[in-house]
C-alpha atoms as a PDB file:
ATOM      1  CA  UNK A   1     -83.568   3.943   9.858  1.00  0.00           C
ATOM      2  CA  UNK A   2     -83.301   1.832  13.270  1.00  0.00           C
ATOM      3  CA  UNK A   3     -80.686   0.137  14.749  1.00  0.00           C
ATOM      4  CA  UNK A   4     -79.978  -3.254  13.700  1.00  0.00           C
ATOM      5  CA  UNK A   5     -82.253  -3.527  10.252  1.00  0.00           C
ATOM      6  CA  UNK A   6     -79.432  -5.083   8.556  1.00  0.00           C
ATOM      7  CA  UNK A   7     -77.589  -8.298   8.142  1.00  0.00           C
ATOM      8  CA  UNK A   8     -73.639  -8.594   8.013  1.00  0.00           C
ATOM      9  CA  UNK A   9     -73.350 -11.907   5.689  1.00  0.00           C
ATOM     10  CA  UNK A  10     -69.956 -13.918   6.078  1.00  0.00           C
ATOM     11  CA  UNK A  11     -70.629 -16.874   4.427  1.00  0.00           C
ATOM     12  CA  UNK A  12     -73.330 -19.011   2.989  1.00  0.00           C
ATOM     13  CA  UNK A  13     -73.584 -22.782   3.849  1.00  0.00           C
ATOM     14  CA  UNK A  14     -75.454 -25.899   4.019  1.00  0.00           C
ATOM     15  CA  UNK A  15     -78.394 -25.381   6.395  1.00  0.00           C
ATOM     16  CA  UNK A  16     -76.181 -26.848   9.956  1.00  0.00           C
ATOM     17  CA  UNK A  17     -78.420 -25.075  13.110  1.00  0.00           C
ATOM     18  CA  UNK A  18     -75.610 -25.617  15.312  1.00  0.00           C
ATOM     19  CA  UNK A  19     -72.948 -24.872  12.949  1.00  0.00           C
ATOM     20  CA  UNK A  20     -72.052 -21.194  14.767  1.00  0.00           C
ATOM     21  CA  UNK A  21     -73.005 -22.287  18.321  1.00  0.00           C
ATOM     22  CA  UNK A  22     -70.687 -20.040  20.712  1.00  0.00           C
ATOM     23  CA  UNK A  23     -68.826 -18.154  17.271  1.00  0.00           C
ATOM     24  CA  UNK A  24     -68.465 -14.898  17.879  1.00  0.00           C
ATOM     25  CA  UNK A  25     -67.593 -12.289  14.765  1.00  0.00           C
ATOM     26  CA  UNK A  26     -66.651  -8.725  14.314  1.00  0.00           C
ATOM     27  CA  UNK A  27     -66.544  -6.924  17.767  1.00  0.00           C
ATOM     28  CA  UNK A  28     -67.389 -10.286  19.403  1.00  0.00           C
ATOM     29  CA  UNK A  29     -70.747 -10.152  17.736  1.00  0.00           C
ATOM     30  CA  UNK A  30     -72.363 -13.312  18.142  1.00  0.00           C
ATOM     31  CA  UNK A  31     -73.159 -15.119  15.307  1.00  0.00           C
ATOM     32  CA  UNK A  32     -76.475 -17.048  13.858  1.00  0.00           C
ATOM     33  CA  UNK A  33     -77.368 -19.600  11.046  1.00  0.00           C
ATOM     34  CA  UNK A  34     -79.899 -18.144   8.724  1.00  0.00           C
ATOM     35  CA  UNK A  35     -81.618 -20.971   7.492  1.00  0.00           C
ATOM     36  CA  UNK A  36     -83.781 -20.240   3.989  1.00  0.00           C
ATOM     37  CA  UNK A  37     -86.699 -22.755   4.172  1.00  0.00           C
ATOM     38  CA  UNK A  38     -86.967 -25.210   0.961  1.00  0.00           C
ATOM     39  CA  UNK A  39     -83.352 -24.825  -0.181  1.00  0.00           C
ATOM     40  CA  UNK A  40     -81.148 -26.923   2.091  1.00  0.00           C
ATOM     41  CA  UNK A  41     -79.041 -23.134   2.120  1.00  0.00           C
ATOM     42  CA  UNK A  42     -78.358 -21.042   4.916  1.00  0.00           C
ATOM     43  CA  UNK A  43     -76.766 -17.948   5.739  1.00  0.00           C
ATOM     44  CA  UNK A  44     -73.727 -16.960   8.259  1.00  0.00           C
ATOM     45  CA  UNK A  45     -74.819 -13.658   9.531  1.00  0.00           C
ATOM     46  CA  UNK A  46     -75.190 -11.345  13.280  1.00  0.00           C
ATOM     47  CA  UNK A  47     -77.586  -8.466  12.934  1.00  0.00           C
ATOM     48  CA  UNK A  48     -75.988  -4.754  12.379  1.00  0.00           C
ATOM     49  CA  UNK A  49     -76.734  -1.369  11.508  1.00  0.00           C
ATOM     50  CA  UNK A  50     -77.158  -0.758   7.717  1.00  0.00           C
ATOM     51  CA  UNK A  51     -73.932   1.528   7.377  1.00  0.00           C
ATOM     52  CA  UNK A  52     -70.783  -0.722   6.756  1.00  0.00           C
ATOM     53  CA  UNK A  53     -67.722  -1.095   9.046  1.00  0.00           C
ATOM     54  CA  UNK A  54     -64.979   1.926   8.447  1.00  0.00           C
ATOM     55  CA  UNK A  55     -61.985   2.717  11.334  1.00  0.00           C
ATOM     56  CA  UNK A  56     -58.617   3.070  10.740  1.00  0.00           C
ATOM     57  CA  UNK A  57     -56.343   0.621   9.181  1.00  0.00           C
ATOM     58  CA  UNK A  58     -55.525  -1.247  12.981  1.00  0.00           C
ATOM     59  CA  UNK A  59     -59.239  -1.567  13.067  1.00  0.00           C
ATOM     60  CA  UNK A  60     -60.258  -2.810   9.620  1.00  0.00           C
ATOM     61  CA  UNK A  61     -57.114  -5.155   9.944  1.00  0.00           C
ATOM     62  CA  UNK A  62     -58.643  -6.411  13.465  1.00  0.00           C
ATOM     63  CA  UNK A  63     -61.558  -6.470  11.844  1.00  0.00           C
ATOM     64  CA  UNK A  64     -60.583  -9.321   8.675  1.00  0.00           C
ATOM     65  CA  UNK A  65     -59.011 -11.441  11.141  1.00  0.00           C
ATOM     66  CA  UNK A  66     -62.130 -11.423  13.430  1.00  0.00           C
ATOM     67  CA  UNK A  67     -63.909 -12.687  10.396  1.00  0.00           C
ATOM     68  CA  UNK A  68     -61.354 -14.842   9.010  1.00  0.00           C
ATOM     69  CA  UNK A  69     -61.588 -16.785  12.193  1.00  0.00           C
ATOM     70  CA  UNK A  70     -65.401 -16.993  12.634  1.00  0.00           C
ATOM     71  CA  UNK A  71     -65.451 -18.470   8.819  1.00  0.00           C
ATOM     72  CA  UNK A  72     -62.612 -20.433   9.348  1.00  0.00           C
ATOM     73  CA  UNK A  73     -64.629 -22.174  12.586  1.00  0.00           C
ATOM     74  CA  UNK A  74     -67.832 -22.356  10.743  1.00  0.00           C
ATOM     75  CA  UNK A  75     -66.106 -24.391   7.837  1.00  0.00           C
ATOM     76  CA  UNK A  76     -64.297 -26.616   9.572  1.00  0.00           C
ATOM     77  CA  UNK A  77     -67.523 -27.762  11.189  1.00  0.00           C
ATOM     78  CA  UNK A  78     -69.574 -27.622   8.039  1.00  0.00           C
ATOM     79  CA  UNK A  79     -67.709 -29.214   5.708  1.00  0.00           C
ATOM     80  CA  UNK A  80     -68.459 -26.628   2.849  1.00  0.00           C
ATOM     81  CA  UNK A  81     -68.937 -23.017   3.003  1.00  0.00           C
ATOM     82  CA  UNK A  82     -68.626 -19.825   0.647  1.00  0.00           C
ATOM     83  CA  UNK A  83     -66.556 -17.538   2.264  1.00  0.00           C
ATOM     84  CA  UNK A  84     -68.179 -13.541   1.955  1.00  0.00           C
ATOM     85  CA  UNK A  85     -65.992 -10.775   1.376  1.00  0.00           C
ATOM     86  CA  UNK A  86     -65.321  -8.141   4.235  1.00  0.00           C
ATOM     87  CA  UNK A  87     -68.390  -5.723   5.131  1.00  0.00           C
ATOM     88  CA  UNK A  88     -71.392  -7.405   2.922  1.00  0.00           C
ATOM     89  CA  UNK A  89     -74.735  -5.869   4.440  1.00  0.00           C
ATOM     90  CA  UNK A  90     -77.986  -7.058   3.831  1.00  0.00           C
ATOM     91  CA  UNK A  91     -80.563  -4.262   4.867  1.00  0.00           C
ATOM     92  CA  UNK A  92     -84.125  -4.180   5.118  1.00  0.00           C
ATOM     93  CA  UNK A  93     -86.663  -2.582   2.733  1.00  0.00           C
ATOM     94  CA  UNK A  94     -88.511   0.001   4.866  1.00  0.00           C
ATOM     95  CA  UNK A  95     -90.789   0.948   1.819  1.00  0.00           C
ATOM     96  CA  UNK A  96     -91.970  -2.772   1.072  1.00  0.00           C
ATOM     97  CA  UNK A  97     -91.998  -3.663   4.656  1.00  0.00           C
ATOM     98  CA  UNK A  98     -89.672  -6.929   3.934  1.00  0.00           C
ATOM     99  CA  UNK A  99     -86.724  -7.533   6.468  1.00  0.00           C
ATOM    100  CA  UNK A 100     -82.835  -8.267   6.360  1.00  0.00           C
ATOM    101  CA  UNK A 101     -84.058 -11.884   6.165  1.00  0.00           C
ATOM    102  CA  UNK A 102     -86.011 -12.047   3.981  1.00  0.00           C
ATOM    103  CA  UNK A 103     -84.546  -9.617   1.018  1.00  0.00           C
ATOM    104  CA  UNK A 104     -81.630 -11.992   1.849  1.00  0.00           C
ATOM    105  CA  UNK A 105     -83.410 -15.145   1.498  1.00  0.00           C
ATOM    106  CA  UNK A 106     -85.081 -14.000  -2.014  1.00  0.00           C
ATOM    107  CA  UNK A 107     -81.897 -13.418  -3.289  1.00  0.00           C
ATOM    108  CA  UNK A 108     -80.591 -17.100  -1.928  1.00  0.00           C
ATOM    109  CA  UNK A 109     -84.114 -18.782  -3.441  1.00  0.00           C
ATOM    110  CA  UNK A 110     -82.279 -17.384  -6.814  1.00  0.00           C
ATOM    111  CA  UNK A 111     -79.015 -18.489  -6.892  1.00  0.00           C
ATOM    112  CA  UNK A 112     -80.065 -21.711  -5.373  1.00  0.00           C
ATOM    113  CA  UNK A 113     -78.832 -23.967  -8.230  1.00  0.00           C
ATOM    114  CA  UNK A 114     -75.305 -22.222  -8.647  1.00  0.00           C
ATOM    115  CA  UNK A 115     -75.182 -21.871  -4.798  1.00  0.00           C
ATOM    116  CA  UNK A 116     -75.940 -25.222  -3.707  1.00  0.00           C
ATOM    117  CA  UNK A 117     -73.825 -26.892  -6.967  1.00  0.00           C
ATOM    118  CA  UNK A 118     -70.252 -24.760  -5.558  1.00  0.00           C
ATOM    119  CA  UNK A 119     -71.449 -26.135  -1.859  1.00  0.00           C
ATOM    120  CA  UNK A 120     -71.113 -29.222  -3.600  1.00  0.00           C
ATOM    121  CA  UNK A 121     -68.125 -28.981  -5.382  1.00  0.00           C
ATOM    122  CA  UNK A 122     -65.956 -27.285  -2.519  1.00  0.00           C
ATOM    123  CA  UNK A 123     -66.818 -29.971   0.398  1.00  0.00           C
ATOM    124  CA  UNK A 124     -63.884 -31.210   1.356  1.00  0.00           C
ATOM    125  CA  UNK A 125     -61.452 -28.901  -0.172  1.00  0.00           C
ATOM    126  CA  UNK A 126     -59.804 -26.369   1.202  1.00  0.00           C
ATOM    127  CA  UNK A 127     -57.462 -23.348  -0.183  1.00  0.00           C
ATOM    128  CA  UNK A 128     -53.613 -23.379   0.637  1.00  0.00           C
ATOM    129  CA  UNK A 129     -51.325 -20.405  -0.798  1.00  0.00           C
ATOM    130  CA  UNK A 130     -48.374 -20.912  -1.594  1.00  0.00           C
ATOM    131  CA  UNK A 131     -45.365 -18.004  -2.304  1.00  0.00           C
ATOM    132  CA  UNK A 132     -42.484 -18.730  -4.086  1.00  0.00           C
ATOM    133  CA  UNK A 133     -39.270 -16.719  -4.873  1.00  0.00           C
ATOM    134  CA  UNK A 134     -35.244 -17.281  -5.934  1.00  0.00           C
ATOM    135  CA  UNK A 135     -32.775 -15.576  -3.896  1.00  0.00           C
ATOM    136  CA  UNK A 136     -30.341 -14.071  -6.425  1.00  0.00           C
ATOM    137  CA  UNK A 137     -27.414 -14.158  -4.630  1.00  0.00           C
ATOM    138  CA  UNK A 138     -27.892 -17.798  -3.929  1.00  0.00           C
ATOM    139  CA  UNK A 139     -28.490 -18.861  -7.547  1.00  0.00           C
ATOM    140  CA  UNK A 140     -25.912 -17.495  -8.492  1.00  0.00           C
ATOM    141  CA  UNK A 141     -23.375 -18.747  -6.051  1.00  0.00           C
ATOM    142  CA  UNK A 142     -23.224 -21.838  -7.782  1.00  0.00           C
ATOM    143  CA  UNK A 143     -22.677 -20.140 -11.502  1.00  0.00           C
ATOM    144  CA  UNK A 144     -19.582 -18.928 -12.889  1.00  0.00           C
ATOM    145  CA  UNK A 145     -16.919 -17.258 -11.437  1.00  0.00           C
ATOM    146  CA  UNK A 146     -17.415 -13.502 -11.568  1.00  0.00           C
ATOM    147  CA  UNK A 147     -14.875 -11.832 -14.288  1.00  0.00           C
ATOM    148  CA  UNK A 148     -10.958 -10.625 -13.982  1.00  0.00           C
ATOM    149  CA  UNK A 149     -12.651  -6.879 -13.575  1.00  0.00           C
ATOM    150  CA  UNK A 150     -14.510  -7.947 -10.255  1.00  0.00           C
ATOM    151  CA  UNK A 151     -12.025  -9.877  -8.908  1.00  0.00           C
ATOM    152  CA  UNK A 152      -9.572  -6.904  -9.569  1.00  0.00           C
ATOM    153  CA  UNK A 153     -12.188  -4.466  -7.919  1.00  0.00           C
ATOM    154  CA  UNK A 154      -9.454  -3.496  -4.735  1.00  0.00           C
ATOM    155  CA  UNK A 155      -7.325  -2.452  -7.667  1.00  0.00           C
ATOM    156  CA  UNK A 156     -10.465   0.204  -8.656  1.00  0.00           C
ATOM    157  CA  UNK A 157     -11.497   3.818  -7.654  1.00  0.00           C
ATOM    158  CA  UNK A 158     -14.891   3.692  -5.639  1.00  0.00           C
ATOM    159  CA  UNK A 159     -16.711   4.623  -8.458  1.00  0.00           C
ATOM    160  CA  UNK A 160     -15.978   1.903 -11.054  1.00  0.00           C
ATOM    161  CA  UNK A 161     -16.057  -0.596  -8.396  1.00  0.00           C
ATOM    162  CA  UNK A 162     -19.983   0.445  -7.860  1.00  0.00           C
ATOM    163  CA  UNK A 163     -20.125   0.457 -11.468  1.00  0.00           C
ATOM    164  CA  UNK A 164     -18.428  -3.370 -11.341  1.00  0.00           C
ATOM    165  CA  UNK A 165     -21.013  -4.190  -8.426  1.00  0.00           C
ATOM    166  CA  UNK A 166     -24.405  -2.539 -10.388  1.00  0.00           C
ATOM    167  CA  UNK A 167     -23.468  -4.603 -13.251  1.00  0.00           C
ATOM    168  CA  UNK A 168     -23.151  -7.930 -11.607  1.00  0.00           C
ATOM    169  CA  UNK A 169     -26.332  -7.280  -9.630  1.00  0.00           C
ATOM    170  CA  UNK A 170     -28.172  -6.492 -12.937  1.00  0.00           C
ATOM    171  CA  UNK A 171     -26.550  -9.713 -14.639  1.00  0.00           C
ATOM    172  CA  UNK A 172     -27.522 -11.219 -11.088  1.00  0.00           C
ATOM    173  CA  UNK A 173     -31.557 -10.549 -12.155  1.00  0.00           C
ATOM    174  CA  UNK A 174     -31.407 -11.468 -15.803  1.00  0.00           C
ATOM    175  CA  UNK A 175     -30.111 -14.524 -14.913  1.00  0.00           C
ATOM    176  CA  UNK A 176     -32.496 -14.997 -12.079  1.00  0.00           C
ATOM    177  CA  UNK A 177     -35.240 -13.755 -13.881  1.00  0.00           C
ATOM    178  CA  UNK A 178     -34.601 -16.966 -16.952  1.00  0.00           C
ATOM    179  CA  UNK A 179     -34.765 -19.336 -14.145  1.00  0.00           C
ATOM    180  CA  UNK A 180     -37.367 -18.089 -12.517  1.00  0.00           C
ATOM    181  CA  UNK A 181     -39.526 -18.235 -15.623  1.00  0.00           C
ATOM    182  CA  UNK A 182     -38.205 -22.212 -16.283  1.00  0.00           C
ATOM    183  CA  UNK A 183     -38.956 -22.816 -12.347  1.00  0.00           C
ATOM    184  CA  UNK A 184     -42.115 -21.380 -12.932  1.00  0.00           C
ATOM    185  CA  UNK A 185     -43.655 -23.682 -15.629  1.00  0.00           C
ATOM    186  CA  UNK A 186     -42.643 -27.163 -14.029  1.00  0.00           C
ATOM    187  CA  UNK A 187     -43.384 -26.077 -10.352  1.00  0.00           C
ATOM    188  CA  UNK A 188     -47.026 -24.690 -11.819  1.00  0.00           C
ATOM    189  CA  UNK A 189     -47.241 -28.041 -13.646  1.00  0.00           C
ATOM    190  CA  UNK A 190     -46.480 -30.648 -10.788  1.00  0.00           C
ATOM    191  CA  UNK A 191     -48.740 -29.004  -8.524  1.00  0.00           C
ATOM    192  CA  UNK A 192     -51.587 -28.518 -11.224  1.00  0.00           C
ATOM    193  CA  UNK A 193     -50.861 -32.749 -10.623  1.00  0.00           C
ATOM    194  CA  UNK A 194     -52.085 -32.819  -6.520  1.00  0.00           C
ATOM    195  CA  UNK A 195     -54.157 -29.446  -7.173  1.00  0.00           C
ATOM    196  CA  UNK A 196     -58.066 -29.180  -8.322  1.00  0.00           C
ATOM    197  CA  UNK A 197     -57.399 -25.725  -9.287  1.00  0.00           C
ATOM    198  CA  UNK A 198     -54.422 -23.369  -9.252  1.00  0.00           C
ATOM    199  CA  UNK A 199     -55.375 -19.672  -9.251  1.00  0.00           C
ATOM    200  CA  UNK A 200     -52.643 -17.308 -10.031  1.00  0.00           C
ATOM    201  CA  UNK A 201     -52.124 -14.059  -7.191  1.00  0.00           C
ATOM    202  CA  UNK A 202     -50.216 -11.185  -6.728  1.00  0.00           C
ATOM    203  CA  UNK A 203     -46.846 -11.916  -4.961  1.00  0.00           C
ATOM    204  CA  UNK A 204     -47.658 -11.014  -1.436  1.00  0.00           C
ATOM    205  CA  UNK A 205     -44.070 -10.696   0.031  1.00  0.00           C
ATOM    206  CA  UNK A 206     -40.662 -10.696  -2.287  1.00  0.00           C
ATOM    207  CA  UNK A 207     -37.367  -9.178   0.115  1.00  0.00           C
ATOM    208  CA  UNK A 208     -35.268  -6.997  -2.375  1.00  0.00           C
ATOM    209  CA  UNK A 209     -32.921  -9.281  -3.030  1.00  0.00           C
ATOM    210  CA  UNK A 210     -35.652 -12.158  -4.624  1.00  0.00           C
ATOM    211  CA  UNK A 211     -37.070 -12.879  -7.726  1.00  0.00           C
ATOM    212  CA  UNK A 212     -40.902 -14.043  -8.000  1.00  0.00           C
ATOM    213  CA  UNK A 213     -41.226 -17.610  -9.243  1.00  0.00           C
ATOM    214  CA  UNK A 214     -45.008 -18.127  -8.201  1.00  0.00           C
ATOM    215  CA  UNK A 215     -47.628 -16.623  -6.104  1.00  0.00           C
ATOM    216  CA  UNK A 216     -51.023 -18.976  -6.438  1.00  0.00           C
ATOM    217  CA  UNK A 217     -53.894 -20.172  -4.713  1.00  0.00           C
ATOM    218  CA  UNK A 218     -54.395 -23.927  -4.533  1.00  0.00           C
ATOM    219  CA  UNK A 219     -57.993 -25.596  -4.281  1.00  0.00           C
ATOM    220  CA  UNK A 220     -56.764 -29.290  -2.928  1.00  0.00           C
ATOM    221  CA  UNK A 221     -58.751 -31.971  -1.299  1.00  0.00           C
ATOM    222  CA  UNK A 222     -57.964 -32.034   2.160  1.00  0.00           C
ATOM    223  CA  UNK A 223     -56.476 -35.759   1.998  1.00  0.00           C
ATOM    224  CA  UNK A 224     -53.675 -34.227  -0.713  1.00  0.00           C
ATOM    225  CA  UNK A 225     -52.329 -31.546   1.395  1.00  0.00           C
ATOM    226  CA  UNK A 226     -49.499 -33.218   2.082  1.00  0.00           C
ATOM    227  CA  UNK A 227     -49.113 -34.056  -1.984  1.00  0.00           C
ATOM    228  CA  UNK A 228     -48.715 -30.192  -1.892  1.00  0.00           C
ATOM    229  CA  UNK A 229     -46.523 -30.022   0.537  1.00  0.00           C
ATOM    230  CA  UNK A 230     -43.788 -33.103  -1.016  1.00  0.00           C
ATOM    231  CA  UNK A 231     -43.902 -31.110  -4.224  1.00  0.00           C
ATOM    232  CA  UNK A 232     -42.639 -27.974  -2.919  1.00  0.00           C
ATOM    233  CA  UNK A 233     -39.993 -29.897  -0.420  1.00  0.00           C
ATOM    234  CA  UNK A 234     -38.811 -31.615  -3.858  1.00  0.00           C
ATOM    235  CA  UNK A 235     -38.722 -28.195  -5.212  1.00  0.00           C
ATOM    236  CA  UNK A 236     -36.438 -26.921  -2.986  1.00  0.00           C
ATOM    237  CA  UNK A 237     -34.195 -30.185  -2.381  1.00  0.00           C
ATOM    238  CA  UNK A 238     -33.986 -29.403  -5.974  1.00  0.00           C
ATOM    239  CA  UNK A 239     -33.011 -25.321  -6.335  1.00  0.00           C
ATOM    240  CA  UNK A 240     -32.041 -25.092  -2.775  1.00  0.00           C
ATOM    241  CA  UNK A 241     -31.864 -21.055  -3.673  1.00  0.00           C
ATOM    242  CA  UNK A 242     -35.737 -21.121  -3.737  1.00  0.00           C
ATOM    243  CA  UNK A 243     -37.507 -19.459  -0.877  1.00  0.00           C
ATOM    244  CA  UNK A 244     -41.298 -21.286  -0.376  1.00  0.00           C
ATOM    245  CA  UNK A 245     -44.058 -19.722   1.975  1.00  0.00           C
ATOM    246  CA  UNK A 246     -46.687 -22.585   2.157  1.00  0.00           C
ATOM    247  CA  UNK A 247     -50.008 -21.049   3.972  1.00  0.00           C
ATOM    248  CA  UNK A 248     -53.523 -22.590   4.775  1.00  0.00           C
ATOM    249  CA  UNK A 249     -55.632 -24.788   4.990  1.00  0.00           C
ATOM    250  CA  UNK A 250     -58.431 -21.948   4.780  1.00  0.00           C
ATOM    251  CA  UNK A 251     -62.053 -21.943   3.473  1.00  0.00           C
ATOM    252  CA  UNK A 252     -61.617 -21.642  -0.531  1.00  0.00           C
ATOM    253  CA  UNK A 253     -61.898 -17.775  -0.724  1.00  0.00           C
ATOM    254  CA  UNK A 254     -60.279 -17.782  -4.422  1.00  0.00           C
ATOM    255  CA  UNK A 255     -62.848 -20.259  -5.699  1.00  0.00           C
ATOM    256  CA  UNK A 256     -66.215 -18.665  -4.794  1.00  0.00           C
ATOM    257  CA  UNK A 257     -67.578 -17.584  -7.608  1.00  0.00           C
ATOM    258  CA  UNK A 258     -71.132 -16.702  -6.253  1.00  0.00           C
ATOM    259  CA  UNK A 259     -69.889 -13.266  -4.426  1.00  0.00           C
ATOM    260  CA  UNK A 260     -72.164 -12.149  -1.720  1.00  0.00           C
ATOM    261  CA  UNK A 261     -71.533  -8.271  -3.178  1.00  0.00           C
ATOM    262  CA  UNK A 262     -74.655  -9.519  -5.181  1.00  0.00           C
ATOM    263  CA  UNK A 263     -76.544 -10.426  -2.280  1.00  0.00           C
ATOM    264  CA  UNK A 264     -75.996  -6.788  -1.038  1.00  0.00           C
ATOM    265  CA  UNK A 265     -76.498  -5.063  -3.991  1.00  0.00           C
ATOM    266  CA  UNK A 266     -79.179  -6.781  -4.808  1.00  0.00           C
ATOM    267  CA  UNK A 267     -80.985  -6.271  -0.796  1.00  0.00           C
ATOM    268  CA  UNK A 268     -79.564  -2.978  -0.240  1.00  0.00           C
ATOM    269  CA  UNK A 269     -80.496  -1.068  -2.830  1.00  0.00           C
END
């Protein structure tokens, strides 16, 4: 097969011609608007080899960020976008004789209806993460004093006193561990109050010495970010032991639910 008989898809989008004027992507590809002709749907895409992109972790890191940023540009000047995962390829059909286009317009004309209804849904919203964790040793600073035995430890051989200082630590996370879990259901439910939609995630980053209170994606209307933001500040004026990573505004990558691994599986294979 040629050169360049595929499509690398980032995102799909409301038909915009000039929405990736001077947007560059992987490798400072330059980018195009795919428009598909009687849907009001186009797609974000630079022509590429039908073989996907694979280097070692530097590159593939390089990589996400160089498409993180052409998305994130797109969106922010169309208003709505569905965000494609990393390495969807759209290749052409040698045996019908149909191109990269138009496999990938076929599949568009199909999901037309769900496509252009989450276009609709997601203009103006955005996706913020936010990260939240209790620092142990700061929650329990402010609980009771620690017991006659600890206090004593000088007193100790080296061995009981690391048996003294295991058991504190483990009381240390029980304790932390019931308030994380009481943190957890009114912090969910105050920002479920400025939120669309709260997605739950894996906890991204938690030092040793941290509990997890909440790791979720946020779909928000762009006017309530700061809702979001007052929340978690009252949060933590609250239990100043809380540690809060607030991230975003980016396209709403949790809350695309027509994946463009269809697109490819469908085209490619």
């Amino acid at each position: 097969m040629t050169e360049n008989t595929a499509l690398y898809v980032y995102a799909l989008l409301p038909d915009r011609a000039d929405a990736a004027e001077g947007v560059t992507g992987l490798d400072g590809r330059p980018l195009r608007v795919v428009a598909v002709p009687g849907t009001g749907v186009a797609a974000l895409v630079h022509e590429a080899t039908p073989a996907p992109f694979q280097g070692d972790d530097d590159r593939v890191r390089r990589w996400v960020a160089e498409q993180s940023e052409a998305v994130t540009t797109v969106w922010e000047r169309a208003g709505s976008l569905l965000p494609m995962t990393f390495n969807v390829l759209v290749a052409a059909d040698t045996a019908s004789g149909r191109s990269a286009e138009q496999r990938l317009g076929d599949w568009i004309r199909e999901q037309e209806e769900d496509i252009t209804g989450q276009l609709d849904a997601l203009s103006g919203r955005c996706e913020l993460r936010v990260e939240v964790t209790l620092d142990r040793q700061a929650a329990s600073a402010g609980g009771s004093a620690a017991s006659t035995e600890e206090t004593e430890g000088g007193a100790r051989s080296p061995g009981m006193r690391r048996l003294l200082a295991k058991q504190r630590e483990q009381r240390e996370k029980n304790a932390a561990g019931q308030l994380a879990d009481t943190l957890h259901a009114g912090l969910r439910r105050r920002l479920l109050a400025v939120a669309e939609d709260l997605r739950d995630r894996g906890a991204a980053h938690r030092d040793p010495g941290e509990t997890d209170v909440l790791s979720a994606a946020l779909l928000v209307r762009r006017e309530d970010i700061d809702s979001v933001g007052a929340v978690l500040s009252e949060a933590q004026t609250l239990q100043p032991a809380l540690r809060i990573r607030f991230l975003g505004p980016w396209p709403p990558y949790s809350f695309t639910e027509t994946r463009p691994q269809a697109a490819a599986e469908h085209a490619a294979g």
